[in-house]
Protein backbone atom coordinates (compact mmCIF):
# COMPACT_ATOMS: atom_id res chain seq x y z
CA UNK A 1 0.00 0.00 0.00
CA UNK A 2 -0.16 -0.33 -0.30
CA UNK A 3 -2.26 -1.61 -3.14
CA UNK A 4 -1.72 -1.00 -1.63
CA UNK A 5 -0.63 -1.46 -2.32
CA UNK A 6 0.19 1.44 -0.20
CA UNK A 7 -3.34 2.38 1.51
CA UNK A 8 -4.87 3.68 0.43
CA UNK A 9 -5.30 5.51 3.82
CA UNK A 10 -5.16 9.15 5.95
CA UNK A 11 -4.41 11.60 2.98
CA UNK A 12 -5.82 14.43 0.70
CA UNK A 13 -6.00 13.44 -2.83
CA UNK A 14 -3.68 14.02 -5.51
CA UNK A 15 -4.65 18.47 -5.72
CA UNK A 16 -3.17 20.64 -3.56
CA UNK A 17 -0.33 17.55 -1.78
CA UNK A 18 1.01 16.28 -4.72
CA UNK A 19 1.58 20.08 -5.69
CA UNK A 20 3.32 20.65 -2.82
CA UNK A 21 5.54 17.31 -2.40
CA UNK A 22 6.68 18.72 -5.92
CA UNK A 23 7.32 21.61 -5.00
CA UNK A 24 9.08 20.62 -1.65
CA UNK A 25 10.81 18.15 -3.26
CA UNK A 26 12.04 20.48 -5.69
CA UNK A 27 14.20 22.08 -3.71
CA UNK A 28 16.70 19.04 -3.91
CA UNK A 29 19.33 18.68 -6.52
CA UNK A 30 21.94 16.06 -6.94
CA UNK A 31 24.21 16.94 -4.49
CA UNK A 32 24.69 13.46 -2.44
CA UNK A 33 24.82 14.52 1.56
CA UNK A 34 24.84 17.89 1.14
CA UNK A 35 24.15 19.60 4.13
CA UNK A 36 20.34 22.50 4.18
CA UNK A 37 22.78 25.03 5.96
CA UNK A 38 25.33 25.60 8.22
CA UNK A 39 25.57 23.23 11.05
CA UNK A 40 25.53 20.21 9.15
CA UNK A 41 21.50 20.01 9.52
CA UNK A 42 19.69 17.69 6.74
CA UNK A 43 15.80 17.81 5.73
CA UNK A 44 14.82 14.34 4.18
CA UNK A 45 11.94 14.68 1.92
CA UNK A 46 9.66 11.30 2.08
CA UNK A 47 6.93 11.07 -0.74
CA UNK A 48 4.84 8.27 -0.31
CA UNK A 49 1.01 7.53 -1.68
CA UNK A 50 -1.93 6.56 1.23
CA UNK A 51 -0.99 6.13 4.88
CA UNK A 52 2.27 4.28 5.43
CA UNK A 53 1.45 5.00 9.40
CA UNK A 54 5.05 6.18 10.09
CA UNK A 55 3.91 9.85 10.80
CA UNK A 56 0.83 8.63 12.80
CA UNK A 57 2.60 5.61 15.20
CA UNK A 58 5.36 8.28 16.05
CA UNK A 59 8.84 6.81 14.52
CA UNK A 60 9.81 9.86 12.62
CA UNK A 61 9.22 11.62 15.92
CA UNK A 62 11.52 9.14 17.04
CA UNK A 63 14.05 9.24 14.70
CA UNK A 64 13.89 12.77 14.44
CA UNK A 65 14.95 12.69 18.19
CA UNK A 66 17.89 9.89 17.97
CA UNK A 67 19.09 12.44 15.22
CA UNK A 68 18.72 16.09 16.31
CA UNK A 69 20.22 17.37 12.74
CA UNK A 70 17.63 15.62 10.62
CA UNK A 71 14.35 16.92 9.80
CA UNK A 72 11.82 14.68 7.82
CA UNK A 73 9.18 16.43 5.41
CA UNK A 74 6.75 13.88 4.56
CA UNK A 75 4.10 13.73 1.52
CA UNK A 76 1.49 11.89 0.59
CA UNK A 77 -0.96 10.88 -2.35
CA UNK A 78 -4.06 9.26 -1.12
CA UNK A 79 -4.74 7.19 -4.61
CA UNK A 80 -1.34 5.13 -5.39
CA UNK A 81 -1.94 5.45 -9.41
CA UNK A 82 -2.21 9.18 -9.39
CA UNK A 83 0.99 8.63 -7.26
CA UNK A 84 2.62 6.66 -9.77
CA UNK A 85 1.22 8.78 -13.03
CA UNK A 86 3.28 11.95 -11.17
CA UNK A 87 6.39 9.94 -10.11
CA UNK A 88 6.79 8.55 -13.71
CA UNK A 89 6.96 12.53 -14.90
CA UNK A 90 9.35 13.28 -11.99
CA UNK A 91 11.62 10.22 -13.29
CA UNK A 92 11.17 11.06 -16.55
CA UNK A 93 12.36 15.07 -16.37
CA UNK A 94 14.90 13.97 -13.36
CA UNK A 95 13.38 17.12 -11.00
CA UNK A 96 10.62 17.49 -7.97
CA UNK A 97 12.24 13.85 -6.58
CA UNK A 98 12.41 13.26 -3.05
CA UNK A 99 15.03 11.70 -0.92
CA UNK A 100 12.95 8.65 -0.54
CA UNK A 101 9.93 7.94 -2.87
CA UNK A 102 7.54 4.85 -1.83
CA UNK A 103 6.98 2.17 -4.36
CA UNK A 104 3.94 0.09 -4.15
CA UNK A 105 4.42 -3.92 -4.97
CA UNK A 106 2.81 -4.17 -7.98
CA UNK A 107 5.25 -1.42 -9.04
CA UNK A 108 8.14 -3.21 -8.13
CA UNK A 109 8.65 -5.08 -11.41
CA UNK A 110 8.65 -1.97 -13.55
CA UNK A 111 11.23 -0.36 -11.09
CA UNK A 112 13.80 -3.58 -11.30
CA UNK A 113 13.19 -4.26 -15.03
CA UNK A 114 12.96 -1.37 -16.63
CA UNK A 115 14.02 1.53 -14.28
CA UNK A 116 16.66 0.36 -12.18
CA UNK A 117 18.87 3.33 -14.08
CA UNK A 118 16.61 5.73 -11.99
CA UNK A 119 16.86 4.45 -8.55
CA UNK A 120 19.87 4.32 -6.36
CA UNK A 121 21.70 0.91 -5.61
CA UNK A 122 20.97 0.55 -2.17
CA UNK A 123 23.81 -1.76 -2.03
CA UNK A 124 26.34 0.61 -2.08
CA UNK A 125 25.17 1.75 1.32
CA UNK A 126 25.70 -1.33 2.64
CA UNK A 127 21.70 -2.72 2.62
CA UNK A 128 23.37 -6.37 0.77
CA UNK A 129 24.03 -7.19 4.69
CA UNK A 130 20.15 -6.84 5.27
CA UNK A 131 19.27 -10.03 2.91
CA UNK A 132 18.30 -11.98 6.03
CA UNK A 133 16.05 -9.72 7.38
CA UNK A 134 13.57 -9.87 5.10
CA UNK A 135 11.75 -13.10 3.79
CA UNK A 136 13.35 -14.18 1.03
CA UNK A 137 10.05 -12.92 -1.93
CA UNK A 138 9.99 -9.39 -0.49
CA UNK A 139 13.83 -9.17 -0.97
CA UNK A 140 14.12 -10.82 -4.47
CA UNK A 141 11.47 -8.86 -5.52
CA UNK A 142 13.42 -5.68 -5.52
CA UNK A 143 16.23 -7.11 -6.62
CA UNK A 144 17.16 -6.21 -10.39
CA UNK A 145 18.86 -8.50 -12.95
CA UNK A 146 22.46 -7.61 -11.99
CA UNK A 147 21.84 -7.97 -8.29
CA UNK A 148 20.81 -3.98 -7.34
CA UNK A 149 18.74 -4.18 -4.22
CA UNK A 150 16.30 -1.32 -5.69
CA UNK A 151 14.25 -0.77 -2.48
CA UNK A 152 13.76 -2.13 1.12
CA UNK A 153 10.67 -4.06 1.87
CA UNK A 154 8.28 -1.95 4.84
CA UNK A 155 4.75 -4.38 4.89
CA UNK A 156 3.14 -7.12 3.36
CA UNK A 157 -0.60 -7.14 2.57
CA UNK A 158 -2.15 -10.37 4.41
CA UNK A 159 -5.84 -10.60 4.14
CA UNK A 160 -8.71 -10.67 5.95
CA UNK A 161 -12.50 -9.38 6.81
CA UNK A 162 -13.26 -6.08 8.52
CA UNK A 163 -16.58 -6.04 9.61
CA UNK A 164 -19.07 -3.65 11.60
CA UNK A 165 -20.91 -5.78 13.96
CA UNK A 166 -23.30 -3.11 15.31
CA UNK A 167 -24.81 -3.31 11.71
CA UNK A 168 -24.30 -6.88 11.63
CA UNK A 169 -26.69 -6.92 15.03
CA UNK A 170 -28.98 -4.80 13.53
CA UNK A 171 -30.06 -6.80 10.40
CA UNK A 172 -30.03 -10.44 12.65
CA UNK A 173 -26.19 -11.64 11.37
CA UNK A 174 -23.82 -13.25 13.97
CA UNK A 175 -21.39 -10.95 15.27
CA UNK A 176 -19.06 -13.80 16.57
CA UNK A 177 -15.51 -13.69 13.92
CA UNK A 178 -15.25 -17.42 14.77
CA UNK A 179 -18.48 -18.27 14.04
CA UNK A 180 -18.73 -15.81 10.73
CA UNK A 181 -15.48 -17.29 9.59
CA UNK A 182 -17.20 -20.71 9.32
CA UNK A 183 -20.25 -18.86 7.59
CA UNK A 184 -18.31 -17.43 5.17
CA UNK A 185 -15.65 -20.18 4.59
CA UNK A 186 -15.99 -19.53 0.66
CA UNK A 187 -17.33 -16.67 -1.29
CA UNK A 188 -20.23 -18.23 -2.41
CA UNK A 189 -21.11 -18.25 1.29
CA UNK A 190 -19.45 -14.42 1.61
CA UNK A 191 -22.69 -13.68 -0.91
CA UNK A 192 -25.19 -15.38 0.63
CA UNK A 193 -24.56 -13.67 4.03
CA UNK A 194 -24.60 -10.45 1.95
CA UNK A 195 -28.43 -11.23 0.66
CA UNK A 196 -29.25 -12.05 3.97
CA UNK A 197 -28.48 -8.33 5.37
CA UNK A 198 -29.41 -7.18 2.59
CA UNK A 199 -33.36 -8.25 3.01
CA UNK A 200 -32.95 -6.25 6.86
CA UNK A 201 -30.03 -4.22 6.52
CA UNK A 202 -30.32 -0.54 8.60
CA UNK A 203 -31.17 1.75 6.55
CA UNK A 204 -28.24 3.35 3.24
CA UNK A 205 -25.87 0.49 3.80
CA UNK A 206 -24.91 -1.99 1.83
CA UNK A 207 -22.94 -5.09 2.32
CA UNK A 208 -19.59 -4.13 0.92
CA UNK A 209 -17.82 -1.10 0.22
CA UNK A 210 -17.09 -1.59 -3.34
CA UNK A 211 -16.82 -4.98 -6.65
CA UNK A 212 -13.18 -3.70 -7.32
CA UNK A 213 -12.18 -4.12 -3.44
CA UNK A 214 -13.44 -7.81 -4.08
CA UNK A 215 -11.81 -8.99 -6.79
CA UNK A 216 -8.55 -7.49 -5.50
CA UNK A 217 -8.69 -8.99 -2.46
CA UNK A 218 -9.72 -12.23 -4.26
CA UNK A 219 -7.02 -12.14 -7.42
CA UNK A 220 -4.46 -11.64 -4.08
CA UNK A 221 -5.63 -15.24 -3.19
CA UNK A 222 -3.55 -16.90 -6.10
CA UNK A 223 -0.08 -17.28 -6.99
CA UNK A 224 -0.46 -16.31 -11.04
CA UNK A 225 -2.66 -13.15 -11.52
CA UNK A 226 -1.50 -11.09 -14.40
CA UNK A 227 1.60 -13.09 -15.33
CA UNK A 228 2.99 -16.43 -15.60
CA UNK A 229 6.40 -17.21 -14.37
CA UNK A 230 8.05 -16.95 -17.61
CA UNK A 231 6.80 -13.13 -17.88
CA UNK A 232 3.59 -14.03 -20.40
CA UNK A 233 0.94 -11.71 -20.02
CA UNK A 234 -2.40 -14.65 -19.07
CA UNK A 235 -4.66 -12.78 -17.15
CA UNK A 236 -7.10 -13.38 -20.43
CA UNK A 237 -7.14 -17.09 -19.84
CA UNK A 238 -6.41 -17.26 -15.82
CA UNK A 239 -9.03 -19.29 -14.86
CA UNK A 240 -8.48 -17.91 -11.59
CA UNK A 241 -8.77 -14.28 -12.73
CA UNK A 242 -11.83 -14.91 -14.47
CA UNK A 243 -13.48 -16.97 -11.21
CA UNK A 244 -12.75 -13.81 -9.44
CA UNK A 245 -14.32 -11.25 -12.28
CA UNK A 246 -17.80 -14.25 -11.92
CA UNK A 247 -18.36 -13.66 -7.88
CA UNK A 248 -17.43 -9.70 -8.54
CA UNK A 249 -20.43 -9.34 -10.60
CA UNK A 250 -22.30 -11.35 -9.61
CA UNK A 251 -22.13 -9.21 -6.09
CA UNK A 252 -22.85 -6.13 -8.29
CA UNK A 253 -25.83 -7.84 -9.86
CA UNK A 254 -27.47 -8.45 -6.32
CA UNK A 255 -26.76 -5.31 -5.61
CA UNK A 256 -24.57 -5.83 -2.50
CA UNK A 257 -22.25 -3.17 -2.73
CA UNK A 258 -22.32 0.74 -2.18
CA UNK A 259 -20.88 1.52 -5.39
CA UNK A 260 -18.16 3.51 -4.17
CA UNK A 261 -14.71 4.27 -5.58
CA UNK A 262 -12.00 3.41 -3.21
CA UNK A 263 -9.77 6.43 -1.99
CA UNK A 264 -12.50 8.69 -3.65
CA UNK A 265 -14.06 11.48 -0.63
CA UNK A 266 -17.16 9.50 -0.96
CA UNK A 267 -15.83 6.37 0.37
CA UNK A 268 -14.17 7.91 3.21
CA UNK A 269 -17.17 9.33 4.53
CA UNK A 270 -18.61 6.15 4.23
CA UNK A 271 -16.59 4.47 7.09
CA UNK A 272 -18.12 7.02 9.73
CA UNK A 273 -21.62 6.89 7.96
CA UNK A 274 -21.89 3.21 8.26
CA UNK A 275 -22.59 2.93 4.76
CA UNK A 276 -21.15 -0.69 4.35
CA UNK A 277 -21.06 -3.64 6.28
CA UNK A 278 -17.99 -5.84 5.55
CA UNK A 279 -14.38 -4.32 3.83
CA UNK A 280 -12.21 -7.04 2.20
CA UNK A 281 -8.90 -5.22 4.16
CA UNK A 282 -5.73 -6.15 3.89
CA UNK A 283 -4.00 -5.54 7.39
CA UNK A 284 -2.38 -2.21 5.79
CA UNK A 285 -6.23 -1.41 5.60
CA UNK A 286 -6.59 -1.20 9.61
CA UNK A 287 -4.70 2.05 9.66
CA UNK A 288 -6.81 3.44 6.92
CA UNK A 289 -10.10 2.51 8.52
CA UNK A 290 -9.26 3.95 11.99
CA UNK A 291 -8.44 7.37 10.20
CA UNK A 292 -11.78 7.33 8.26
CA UNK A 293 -14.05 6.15 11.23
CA UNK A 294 -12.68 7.92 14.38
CA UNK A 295 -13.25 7.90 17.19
CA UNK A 296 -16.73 7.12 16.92
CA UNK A 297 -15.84 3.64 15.38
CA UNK A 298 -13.64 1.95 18.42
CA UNK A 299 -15.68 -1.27 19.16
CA UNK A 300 -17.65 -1.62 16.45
CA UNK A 301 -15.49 -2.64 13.97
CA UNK A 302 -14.17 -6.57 14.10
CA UNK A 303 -11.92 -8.67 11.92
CA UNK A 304 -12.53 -12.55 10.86
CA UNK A 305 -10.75 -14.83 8.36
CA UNK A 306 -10.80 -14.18 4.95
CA UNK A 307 -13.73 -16.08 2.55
CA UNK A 308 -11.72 -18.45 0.25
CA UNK A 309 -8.11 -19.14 1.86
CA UNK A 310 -5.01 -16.72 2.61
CA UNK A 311 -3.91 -14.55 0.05
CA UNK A 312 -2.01 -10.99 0.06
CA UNK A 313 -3.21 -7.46 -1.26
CA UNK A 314 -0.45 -4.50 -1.37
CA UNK A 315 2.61 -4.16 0.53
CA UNK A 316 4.88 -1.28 -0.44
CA UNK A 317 9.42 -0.59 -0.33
CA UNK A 318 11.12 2.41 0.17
CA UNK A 319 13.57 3.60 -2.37
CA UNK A 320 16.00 6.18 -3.09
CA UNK A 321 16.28 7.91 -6.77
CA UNK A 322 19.45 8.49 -8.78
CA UNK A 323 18.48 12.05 -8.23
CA UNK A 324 17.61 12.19 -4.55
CA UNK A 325 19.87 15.08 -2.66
CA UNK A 326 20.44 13.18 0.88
CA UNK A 327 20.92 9.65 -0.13
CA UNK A 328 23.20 8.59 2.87
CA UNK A 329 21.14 10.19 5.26
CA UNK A 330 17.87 8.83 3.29
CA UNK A 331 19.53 4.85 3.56
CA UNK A 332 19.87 5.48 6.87
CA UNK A 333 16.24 6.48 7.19
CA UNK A 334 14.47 3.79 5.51
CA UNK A 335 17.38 1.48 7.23
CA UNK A 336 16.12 1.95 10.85
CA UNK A 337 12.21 2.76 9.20
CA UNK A 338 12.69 -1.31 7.88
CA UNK A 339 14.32 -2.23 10.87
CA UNK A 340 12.29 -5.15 12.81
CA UNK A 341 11.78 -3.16 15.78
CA UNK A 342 10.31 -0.54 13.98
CA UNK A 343 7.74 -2.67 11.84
CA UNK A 344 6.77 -4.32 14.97
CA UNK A 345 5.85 -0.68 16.08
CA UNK A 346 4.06 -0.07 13.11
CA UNK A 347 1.72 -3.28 13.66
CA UNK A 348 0.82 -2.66 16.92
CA UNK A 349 0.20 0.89 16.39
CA UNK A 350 -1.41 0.94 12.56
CA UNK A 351 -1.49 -2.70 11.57
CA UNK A 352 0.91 -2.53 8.49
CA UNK A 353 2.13 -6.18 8.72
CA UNK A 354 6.01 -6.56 8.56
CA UNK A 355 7.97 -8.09 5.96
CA UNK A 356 10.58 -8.11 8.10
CA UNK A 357 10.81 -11.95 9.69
CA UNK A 358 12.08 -10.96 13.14
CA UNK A 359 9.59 -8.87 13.60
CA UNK A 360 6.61 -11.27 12.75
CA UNK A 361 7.16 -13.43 16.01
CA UNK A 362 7.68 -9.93 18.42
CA UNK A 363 3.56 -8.97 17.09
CA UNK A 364 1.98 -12.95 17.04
CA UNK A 365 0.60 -11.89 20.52
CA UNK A 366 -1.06 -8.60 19.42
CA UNK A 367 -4.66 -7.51 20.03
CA UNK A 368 -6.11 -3.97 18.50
CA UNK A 369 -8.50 -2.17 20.88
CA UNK A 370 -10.30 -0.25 17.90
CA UNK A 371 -11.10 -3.73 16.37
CA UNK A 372 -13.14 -4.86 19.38
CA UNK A 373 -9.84 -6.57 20.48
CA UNK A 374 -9.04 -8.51 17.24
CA UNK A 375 -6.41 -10.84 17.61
CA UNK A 376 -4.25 -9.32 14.68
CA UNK A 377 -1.29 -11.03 14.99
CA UNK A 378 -2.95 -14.28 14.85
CA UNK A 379 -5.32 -13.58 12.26
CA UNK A 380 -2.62 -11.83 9.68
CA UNK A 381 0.24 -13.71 10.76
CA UNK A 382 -1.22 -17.25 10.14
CA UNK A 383 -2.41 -15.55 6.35
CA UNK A 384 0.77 -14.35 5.86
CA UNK A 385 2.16 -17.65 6.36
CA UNK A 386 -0.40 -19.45 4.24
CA UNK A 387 -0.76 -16.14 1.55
CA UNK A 388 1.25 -17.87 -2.13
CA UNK A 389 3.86 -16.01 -3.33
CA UNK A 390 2.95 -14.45 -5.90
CA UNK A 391 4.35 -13.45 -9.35
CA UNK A 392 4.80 -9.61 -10.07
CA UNK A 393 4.64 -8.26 -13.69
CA UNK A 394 5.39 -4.90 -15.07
CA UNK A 395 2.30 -4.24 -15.30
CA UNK A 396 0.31 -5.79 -12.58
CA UNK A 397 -1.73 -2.33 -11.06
CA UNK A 398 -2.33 -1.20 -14.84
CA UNK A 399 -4.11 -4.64 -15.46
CA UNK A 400 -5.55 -4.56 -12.09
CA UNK A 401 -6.94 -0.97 -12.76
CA UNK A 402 -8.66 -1.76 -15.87
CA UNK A 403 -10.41 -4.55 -14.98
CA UNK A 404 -11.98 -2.49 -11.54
CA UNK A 405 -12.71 -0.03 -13.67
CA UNK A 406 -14.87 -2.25 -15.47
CA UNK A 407 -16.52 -4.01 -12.84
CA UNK A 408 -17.47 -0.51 -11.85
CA UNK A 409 -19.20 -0.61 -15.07
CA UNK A 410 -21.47 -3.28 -14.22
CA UNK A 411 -21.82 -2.16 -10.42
CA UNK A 412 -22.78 1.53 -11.19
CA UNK A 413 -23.56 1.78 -15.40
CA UNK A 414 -25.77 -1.88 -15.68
CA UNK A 415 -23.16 -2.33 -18.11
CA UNK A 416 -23.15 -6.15 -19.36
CA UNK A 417 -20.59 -8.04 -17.81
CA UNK A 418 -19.42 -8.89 -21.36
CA UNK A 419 -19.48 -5.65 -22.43
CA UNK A 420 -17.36 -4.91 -19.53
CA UNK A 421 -15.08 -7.51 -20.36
CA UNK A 422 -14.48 -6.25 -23.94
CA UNK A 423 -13.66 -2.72 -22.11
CA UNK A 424 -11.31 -4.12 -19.76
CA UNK A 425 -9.33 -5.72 -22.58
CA UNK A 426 -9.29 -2.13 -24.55
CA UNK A 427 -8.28 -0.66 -21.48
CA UNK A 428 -5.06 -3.24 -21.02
CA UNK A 429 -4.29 -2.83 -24.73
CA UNK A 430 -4.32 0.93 -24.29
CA UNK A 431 -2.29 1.28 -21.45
CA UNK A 432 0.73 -1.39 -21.69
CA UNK A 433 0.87 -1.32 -25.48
């Protein structure tokens, strides 16, 4: 998010805040180190898309305080692909980069494969001792062809259910997770709960935020997507892909979901408003959903096991540009920002579930309050051990974003689903060529 990757998450939209992370970053040229002014003091610029939660759980606070010269400036995009649209143009004209740009993982193939001239090798700052901290798909997938480490992981994306049970109580639905997960063991049984509250659902809410938010969350359930292993674009002929587009619409055709863009202002609001039922969330998600709710949400939101078996959604590295003007200071950032301790932190504080594996056993105890005491590390630890690993392509969110774009067709036009189809395929053609 990551999605995330990622989030997705506490932001403004693209406007005003990705005007002035250009601008900020702007300021930087390509002096390596170079100190802001006298005194040797540094301002790292972070640009990031969504809520990477490192602002809100306190560790640039913290950093900030272990290193009394450094000052981090942080920016965000809420929607990752407007995100990625501006950071291409960045790359492209070599200007307006920060010190350390985000990079969500369905990005991560076009970085190593086809970019890796525009981001610094982290290995000359020493991060090809780090290896072992990671699990071993994070780290080979920032890894280019000639062994540049390209970025450093921050979370993965396992998945699970976010539910409201005060609306579940209202329409007659179980509230129990354990009992739900049982309910909703597959998504055929997912949909059938979702007709149920449907028929006595409180009033302007709908089962589920949004079609697109369920076939990501169920594509992230299988191991080939987009890709094969050998690079072939199949997502044409995945069965897999396809079973996933089938339960998407036929959700939209029951009319179980509130037809809501993700990231958009409308689906923000919804959170508070109670205006679905059940989120497919990824645990980078949790973060997100306590920003949107507030206060007013604490105990009425709950987590169970995800409909179908594990899979993973999002996840998002850090990584420096060619151009950045602090890179040694901006390793050392995203260094102790990676660090196990401090993605432990981040769990227990946001819910962005680390990639780092020494930090997965310190959060296998943890509950979260807001989620009516969820037992989060058991719930997104035991997916993120079961989750496939899956293959990245170039072009994974560009595929991804077509085809939710047509589902959103069907959900909000009545567009037939074949008709949608055909416009997804357009879509791919038009965008990757």
């Amino acid at each position: 998010m990551p999605i995330a990757r990622a989030a997705k998450r506490a932001a403004v939209r693209l406007g005003a805040v990705a005007l002035a992370g250009a601008l900020l970053a702007a300021c930087g040229g390509s002096s390596d180190g170079a100190a802001d002014s006298a005194g040797g003091k540094v301002t790292l610029t972070v640009d990031l898309f969504g809520s990477f939660g490192y602002k809100e759980a306190g560790l640039y606070a913290e950093y900030e305080k272990l290193h009394p010269d450094v000052t981090i400036k942080q920016t965000d995009t809420e929607d990752e692909a407007d995100y990625w649209k501006s950071l291409q143009t960045r790359l492209a004209g070599g200007g307006g980069l920060a010190d350390v740009q985000g990079i969500e993982v369905g990005r991560i193939a076009s970085v190593t494969q086809q970019q890796a001239d525009k981001f610094e090798d982290l290995r000359r700052h020493g991060a090809d001792k780090l290896e072992d901290r990671f699990a071993e798909a994070k780290w080979a997938a920032a890894t280019g062809k000639d062994g540049q480490v390209l970025g450093l992981g921050t979370d993965v994306g396992p998945e699970a259910m976010c539910y409201r049970t005060d609306l579940f109580a209202e329409a007659g639905l179980p509230t129990d997770r354990e009992e739900l997960a049982k309910k909703w063991s597959t998504w055929e049984g997912y949909l059938e709960l979702g007709r149920q509250y449907k028929e006595k659902a409180p009033a302007k809410s709908a089962w589920l935020d949004s079609v697109g938010s369920l076939f990501s969350i169920m594509i992230g359930q299988e191991k080939e997507r987009y890709y094969d292993a050998s690079g072939k674009l199949i997502w044409e002929t995945n069965p897999a892909l396809k079973a996933a587009w089938d339960t998407s619409v036929e959700a939209a055709q029951d009319g179980l979901s509130a037809e809501l863009d993700q990231w958009s202002p409308q689906w923000n609001q919804a959170f508070a408003a109670g205006s679905f039922a059940t989120i497919p969330c990824p645990a980078w998600m949790l973060g997100y959903i306590k920003g949107q709710a507030g206060d007013g949400g604490k105990g009425k939101w709950d987590i169970a096991k995800l409909p179908g078996g594990a899979g993973n959604w999002g996840g998002s590295y850090l990584s420096i540009p060619r151009a950045a003007k602090h890179k040694k200071e901006a390793y050392e950032l995203i260094e102790w920002l990676t660090a196990p301790e401090q993605q432990a932190k981040l769990f227990r504080k946001q819910g962005n579930f680390p990639s780092a594996t020494g930090a997965i056993d310190r959060v296998a105890d943890a509950k979260d309050p807001y989620f009516s005491d969820a037992p989060i590390g058991r719930i997104f630890g035991d997916a993120a051990k079961a989750a496939p690993v899956q293959v990245l392509g170039v072009h994974d969110q560009n595929v991804n974003q077509q085809i939710t774009n047509a589902l959103s067709e069907v959900e909000r036009k009545g567009t037939s689903p074949d008709k949608a189809w055909s416009n997804a395929k357009k879509g791919v053609d038009n965008t990757i060529g």
